[in-house]
PDB file of N, CA and C in Angstrom:
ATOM      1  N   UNK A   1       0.849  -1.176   0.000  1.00  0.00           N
ATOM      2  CA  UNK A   1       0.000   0.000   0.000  1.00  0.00           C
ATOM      3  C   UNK A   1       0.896   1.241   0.000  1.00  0.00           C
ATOM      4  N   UNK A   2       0.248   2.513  -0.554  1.00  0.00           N
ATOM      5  CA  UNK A   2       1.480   3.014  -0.866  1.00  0.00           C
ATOM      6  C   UNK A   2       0.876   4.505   0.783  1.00  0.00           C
ATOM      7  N   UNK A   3       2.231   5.003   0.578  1.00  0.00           N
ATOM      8  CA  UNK A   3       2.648   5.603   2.491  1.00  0.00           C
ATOM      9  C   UNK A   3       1.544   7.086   1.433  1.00  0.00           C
ATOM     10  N   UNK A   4       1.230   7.810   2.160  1.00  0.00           N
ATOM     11  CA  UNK A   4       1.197   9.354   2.422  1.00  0.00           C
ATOM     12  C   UNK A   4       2.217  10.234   3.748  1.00  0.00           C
ATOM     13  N   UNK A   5       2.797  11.191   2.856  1.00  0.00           N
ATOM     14  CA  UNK A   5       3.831  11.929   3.950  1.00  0.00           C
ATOM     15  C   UNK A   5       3.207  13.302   3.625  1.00  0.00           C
ATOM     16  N   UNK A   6       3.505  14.250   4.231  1.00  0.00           N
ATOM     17  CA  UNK A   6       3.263  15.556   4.628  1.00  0.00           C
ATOM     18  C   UNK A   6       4.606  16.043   4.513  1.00  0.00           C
ATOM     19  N   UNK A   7       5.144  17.135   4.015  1.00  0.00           N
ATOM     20  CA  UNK A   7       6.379  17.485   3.953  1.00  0.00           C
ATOM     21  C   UNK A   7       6.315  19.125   4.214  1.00  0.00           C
ATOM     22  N   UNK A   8       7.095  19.787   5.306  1.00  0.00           N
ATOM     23  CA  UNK A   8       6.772  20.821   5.408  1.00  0.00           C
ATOM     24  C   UNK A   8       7.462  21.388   4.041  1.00  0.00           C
ATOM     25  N   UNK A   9       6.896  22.996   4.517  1.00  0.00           N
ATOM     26  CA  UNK A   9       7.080  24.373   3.273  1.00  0.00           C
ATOM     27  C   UNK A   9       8.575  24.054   3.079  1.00  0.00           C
ATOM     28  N   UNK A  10       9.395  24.120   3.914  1.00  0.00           N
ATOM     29  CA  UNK A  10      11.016  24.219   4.355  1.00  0.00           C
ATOM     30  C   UNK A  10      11.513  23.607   3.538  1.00  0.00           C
ATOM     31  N   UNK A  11      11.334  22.053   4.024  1.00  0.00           N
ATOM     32  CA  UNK A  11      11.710  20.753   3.399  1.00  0.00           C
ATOM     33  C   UNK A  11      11.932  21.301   1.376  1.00  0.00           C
ATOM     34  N   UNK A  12      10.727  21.650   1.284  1.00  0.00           N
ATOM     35  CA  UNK A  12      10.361  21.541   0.151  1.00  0.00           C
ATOM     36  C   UNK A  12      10.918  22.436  -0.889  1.00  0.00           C
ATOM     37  N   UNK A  13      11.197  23.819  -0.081  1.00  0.00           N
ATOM     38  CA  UNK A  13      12.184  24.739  -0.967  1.00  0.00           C
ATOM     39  C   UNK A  13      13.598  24.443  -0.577  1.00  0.00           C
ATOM     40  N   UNK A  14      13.943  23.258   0.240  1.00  0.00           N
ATOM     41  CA  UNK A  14      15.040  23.108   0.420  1.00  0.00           C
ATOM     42  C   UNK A  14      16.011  22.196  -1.262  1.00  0.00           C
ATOM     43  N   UNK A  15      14.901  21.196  -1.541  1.00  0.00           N
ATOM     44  CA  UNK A  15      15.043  20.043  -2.329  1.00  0.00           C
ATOM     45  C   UNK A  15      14.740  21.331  -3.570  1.00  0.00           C
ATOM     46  N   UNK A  16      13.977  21.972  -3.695  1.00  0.00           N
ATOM     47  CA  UNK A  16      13.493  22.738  -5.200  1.00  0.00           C
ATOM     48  C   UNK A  16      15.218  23.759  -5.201  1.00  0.00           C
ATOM     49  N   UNK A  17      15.820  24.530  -4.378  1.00  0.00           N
ATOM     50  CA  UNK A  17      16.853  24.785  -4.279  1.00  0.00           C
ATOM     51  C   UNK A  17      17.984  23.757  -4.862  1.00  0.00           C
ATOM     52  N   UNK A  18      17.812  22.740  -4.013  1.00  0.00           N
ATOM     53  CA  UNK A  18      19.028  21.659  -4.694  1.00  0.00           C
ATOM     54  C   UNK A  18      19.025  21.430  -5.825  1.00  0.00           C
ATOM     55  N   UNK A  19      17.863  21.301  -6.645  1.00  0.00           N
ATOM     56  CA  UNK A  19      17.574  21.226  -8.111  1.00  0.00           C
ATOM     57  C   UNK A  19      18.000  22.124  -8.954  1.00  0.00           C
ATOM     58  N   UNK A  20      17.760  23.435  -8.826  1.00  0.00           N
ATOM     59  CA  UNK A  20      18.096  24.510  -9.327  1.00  0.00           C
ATOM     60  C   UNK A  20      19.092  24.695  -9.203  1.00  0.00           C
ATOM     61  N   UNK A  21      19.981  24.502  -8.384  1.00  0.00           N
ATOM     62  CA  UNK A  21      21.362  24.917  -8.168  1.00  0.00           C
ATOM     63  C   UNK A  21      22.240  23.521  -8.970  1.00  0.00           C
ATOM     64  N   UNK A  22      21.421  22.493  -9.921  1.00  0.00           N
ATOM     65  CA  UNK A  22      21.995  21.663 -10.724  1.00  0.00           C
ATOM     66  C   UNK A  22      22.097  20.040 -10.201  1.00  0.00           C
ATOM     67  N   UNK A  23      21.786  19.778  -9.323  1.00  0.00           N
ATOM     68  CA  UNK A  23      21.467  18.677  -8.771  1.00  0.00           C
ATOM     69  C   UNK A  23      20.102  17.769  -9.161  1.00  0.00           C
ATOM     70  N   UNK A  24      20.618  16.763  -9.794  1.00  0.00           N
ATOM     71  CA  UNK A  24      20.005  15.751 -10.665  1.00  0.00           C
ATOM     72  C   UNK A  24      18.528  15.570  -9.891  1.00  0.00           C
ATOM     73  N   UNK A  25      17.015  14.916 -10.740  1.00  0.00           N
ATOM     74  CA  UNK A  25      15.880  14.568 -10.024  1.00  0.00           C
ATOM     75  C   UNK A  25      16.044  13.591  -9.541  1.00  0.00           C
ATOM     76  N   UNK A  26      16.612  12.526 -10.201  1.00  0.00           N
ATOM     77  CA  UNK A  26      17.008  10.976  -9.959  1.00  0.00           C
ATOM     78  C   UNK A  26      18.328  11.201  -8.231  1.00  0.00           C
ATOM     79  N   UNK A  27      18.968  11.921  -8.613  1.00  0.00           N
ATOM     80  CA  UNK A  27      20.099  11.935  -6.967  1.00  0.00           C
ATOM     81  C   UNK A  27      19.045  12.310  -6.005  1.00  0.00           C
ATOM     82  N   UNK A  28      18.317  13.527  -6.102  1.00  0.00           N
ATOM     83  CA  UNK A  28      17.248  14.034  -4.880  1.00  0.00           C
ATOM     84  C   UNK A  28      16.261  13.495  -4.783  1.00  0.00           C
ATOM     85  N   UNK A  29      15.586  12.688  -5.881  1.00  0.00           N
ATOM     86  CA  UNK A  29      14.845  11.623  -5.590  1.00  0.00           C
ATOM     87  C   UNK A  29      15.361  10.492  -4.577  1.00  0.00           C
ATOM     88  N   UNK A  30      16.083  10.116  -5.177  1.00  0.00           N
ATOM     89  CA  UNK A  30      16.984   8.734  -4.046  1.00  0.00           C
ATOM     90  C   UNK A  30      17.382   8.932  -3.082  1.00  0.00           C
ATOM     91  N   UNK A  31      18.205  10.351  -2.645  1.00  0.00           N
ATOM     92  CA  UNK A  31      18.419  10.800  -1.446  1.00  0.00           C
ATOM     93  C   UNK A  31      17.214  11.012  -0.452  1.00  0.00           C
ATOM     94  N   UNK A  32      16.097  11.839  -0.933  1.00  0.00           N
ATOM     95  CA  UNK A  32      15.476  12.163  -0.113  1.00  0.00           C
ATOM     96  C   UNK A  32      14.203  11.134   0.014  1.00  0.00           C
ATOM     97  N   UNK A  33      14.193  10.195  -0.839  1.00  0.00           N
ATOM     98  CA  UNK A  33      12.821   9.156  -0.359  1.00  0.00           C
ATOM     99  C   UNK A  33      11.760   9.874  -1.262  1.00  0.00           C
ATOM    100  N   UNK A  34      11.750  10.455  -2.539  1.00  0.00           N
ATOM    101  CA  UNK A  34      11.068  10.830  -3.038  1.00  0.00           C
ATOM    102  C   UNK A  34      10.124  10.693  -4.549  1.00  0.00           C
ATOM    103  N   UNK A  35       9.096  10.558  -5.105  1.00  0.00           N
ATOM    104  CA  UNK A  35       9.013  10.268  -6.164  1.00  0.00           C
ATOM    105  C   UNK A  35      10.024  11.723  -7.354  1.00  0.00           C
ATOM    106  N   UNK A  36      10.757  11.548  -8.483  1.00  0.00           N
ATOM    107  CA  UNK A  36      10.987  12.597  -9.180  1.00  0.00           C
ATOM    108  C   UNK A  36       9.564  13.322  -9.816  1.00  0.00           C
ATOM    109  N   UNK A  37       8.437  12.502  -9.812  1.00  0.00           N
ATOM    110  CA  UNK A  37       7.207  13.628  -9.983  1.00  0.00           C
ATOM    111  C   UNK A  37       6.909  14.405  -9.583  1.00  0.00           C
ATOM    112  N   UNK A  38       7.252  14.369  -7.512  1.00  0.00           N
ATOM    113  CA  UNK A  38       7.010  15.062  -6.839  1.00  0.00           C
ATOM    114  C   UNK A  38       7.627  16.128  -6.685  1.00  0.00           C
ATOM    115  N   UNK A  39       9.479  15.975  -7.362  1.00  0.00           N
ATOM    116  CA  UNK A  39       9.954  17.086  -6.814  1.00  0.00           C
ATOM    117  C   UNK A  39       9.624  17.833  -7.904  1.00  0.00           C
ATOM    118  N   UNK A  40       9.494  17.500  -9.376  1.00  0.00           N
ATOM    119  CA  UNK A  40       8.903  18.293 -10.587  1.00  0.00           C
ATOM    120  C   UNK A  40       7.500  19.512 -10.090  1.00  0.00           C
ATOM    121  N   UNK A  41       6.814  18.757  -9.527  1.00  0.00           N
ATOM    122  CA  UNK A  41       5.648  19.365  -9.357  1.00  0.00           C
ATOM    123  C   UNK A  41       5.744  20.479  -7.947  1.00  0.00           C
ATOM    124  N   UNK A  42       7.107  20.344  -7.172  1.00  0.00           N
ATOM    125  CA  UNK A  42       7.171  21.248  -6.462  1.00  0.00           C
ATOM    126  C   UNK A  42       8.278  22.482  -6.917  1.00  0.00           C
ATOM    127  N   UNK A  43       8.675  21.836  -7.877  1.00  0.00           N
ATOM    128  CA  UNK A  43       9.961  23.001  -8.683  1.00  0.00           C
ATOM    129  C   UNK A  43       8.232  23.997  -9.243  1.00  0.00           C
ATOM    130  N   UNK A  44       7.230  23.099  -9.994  1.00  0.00           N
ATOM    131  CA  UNK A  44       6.764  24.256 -10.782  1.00  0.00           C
ATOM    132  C   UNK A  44       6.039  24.773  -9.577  1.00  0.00           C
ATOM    133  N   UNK A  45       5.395  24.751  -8.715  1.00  0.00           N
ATOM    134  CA  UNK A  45       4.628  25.613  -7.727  1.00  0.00           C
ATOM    135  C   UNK A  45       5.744  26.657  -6.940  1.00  0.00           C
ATOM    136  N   UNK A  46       7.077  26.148  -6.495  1.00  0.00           N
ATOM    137  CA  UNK A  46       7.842  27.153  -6.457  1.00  0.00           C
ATOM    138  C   UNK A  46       8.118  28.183  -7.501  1.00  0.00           C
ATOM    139  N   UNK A  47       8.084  27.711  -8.456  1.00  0.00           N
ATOM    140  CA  UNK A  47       8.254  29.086  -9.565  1.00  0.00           C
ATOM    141  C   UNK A  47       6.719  30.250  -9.505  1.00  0.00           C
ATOM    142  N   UNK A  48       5.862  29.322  -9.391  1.00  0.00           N
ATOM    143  CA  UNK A  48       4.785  30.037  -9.609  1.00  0.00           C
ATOM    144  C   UNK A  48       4.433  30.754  -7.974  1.00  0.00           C
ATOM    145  N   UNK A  49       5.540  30.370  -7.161  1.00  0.00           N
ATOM    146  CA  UNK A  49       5.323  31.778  -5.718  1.00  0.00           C
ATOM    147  C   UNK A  49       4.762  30.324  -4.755  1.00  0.00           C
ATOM    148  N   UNK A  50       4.139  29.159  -4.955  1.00  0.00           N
ATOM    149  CA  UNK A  50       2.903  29.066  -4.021  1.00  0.00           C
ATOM    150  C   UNK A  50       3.982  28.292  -2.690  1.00  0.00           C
ATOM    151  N   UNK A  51       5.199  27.985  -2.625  1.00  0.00           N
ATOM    152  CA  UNK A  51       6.225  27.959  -1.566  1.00  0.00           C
ATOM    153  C   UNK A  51       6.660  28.905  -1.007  1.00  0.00           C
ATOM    154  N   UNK A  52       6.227  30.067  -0.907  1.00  0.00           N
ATOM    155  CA  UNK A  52       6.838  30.877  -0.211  1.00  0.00           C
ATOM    156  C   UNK A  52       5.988  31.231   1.229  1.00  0.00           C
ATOM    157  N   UNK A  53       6.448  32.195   1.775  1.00  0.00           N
ATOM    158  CA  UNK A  53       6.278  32.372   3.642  1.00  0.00           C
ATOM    159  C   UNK A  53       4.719  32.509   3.227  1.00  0.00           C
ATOM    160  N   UNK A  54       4.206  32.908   2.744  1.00  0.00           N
ATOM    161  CA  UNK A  54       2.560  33.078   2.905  1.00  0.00           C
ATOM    162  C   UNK A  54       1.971  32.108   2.618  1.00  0.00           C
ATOM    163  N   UNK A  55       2.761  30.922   2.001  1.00  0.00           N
ATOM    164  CA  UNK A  55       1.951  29.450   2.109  1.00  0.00           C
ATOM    165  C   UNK A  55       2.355  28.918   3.160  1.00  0.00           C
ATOM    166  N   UNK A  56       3.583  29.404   3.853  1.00  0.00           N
ATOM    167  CA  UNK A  56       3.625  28.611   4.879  1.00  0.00           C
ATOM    168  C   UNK A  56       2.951  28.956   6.192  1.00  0.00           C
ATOM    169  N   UNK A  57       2.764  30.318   6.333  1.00  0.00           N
ATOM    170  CA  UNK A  57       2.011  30.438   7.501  1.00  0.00           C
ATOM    171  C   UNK A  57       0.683  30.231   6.961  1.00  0.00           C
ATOM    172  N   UNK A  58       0.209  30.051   5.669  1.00  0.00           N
ATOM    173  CA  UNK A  58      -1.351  29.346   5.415  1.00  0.00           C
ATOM    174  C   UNK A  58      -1.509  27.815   6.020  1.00  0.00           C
ATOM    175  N   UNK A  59      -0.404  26.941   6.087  1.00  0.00           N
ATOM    176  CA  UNK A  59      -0.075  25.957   6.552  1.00  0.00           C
ATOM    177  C   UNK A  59      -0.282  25.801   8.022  1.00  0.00           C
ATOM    178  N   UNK A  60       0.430  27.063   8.807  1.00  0.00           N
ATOM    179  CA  UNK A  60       0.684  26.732  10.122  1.00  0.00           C
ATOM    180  C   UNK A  60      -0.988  27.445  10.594  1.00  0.00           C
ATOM    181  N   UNK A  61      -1.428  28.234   9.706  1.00  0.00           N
ATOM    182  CA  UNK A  61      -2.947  28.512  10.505  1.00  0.00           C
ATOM    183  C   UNK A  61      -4.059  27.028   9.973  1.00  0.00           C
ATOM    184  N   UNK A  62      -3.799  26.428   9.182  1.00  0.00           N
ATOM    185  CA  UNK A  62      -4.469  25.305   9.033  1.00  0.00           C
ATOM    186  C   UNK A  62      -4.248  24.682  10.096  1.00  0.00           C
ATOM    187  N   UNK A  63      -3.503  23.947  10.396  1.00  0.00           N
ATOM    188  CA  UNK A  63      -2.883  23.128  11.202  1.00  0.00           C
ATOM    189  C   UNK A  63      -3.540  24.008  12.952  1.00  0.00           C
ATOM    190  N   UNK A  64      -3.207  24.971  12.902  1.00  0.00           N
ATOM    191  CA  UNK A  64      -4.408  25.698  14.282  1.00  0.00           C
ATOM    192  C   UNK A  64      -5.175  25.726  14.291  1.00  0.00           C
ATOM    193  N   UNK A  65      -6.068  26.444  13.162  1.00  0.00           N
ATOM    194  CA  UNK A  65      -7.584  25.669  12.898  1.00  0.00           C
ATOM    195  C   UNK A  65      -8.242  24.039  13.001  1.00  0.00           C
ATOM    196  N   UNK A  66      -7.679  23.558  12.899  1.00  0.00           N
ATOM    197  CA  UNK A  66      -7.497  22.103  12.987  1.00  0.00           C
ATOM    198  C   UNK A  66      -7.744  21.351  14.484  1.00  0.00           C
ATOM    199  N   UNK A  67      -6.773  22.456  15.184  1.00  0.00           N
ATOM    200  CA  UNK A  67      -6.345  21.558  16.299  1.00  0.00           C
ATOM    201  C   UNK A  67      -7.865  22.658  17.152  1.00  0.00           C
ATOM    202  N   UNK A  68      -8.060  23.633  16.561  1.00  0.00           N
ATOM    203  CA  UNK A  68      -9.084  23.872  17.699  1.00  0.00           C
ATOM    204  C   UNK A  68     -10.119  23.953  17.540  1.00  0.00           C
ATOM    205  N   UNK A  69     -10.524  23.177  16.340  1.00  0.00           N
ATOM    206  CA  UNK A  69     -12.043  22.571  16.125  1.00  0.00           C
ATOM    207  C   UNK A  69     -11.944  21.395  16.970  1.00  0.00           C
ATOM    208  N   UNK A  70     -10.647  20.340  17.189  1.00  0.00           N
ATOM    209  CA  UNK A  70     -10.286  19.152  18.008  1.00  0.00           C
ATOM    210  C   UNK A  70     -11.131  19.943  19.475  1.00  0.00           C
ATOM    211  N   UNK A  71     -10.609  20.640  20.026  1.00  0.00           N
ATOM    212  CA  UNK A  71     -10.357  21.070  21.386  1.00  0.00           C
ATOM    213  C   UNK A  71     -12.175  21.544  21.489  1.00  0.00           C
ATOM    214  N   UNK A  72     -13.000  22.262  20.528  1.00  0.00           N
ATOM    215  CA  UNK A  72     -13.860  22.859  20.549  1.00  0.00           C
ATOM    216  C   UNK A  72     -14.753  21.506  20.491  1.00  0.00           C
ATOM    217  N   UNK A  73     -14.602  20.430  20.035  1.00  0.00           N
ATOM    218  CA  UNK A  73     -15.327  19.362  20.104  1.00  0.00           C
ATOM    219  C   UNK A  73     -15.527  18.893  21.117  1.00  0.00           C
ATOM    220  N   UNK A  74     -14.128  18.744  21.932  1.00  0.00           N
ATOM    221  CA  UNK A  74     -13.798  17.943  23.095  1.00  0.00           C
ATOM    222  C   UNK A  74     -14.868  18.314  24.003  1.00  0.00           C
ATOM    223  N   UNK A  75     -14.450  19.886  24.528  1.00  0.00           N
ATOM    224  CA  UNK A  75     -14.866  20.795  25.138  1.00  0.00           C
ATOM    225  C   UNK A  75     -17.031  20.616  25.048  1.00  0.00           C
ATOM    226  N   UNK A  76     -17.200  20.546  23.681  1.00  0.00           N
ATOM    227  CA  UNK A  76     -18.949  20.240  23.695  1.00  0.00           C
ATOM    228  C   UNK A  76     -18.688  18.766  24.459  1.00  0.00           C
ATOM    229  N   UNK A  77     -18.432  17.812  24.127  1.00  0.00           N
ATOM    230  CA  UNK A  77     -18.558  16.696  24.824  1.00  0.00           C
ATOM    231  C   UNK A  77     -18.235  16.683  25.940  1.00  0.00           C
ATOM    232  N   UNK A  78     -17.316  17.363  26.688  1.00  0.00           N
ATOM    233  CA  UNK A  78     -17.421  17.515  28.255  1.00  0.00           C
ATOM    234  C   UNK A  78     -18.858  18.277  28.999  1.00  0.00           C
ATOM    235  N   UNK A  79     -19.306  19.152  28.246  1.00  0.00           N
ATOM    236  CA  UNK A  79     -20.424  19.674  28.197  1.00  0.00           C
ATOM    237  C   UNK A  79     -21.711  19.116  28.741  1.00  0.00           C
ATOM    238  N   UNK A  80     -21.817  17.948  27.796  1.00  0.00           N
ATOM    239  CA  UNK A  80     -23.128  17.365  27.610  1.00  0.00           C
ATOM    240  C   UNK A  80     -22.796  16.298  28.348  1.00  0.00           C
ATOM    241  N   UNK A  81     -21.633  15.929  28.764  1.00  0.00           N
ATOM    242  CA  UNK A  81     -21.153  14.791  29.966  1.00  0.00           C
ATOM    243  C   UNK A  81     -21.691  15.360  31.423  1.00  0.00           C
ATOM    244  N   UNK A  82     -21.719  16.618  31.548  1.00  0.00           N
ATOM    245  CA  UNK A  82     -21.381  17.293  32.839  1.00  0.00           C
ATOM    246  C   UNK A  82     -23.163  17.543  33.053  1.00  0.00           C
ATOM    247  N   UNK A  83     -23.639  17.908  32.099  1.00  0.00           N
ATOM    248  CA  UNK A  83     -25.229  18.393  31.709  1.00  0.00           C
ATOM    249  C   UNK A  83     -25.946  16.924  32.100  1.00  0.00           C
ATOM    250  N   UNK A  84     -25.069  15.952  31.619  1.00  0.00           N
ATOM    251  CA  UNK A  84     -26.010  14.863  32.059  1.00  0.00           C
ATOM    252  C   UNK A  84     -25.854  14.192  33.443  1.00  0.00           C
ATOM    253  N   UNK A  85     -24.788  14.567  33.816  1.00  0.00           N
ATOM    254  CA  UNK A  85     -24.519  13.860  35.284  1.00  0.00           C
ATOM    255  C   UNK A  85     -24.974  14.895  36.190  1.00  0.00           C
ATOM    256  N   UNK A  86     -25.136  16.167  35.654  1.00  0.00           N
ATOM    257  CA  UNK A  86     -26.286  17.046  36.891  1.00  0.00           C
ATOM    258  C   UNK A  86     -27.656  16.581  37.140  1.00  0.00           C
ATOM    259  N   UNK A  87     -27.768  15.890  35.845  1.00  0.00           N
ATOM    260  CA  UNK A  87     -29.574  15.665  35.943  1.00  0.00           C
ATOM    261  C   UNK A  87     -29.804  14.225  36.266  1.00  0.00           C
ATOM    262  N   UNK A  88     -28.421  13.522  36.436  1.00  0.00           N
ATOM    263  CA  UNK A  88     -28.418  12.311  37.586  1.00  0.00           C
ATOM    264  C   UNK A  88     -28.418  12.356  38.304  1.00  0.00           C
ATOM    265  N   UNK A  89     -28.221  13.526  39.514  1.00  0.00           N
ATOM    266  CA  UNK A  89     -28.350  13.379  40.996  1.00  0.00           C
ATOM    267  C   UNK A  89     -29.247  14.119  40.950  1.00  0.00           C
TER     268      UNK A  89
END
């Protein structure tokens, strides 16, 4: 079955850098555990801007949004835990 990875912003202009600066798809493929499609398809979104700091803090507010819909869930279910054990005694 094949893996899914997440690779941060960093990672990613790190490897699109190595490329550009003349370093083979096939070497940074093999080095880094990567398909060469993938790093193709992150060379062209780096050209076209979408790696830079404003995708990455779009990233890091996802990832907060995320975690506090988690917490905002939790939080209702302690709720209706607490709502129901009042109306048990």
């Amino acid at each position: 079955m094949a893996r899914h990875r997440s690779h941060s912003i960093t990672f990613k202009r790190q490897v699109v850098q190595e490329y550009l600066s003349g370093e083979t798809l096939h070497g940074l493929a093999k080095r880094n555990d990567l398909s060469r499609n993938l790093v193709r398809v992150w060379v062209q979104k780096y050209e076209a801007g979408a790696l830079d700091d404003d995708a990455a803090a779009a990233d890091t507010i996802q990832a907060y949004e995320a975690r506090i819909a988690a917490l905002e869930r939790l939080v209702g279910r302690q709720a209706l835990e607490l709502q129901f054990l009042k109306g048990a005694l």
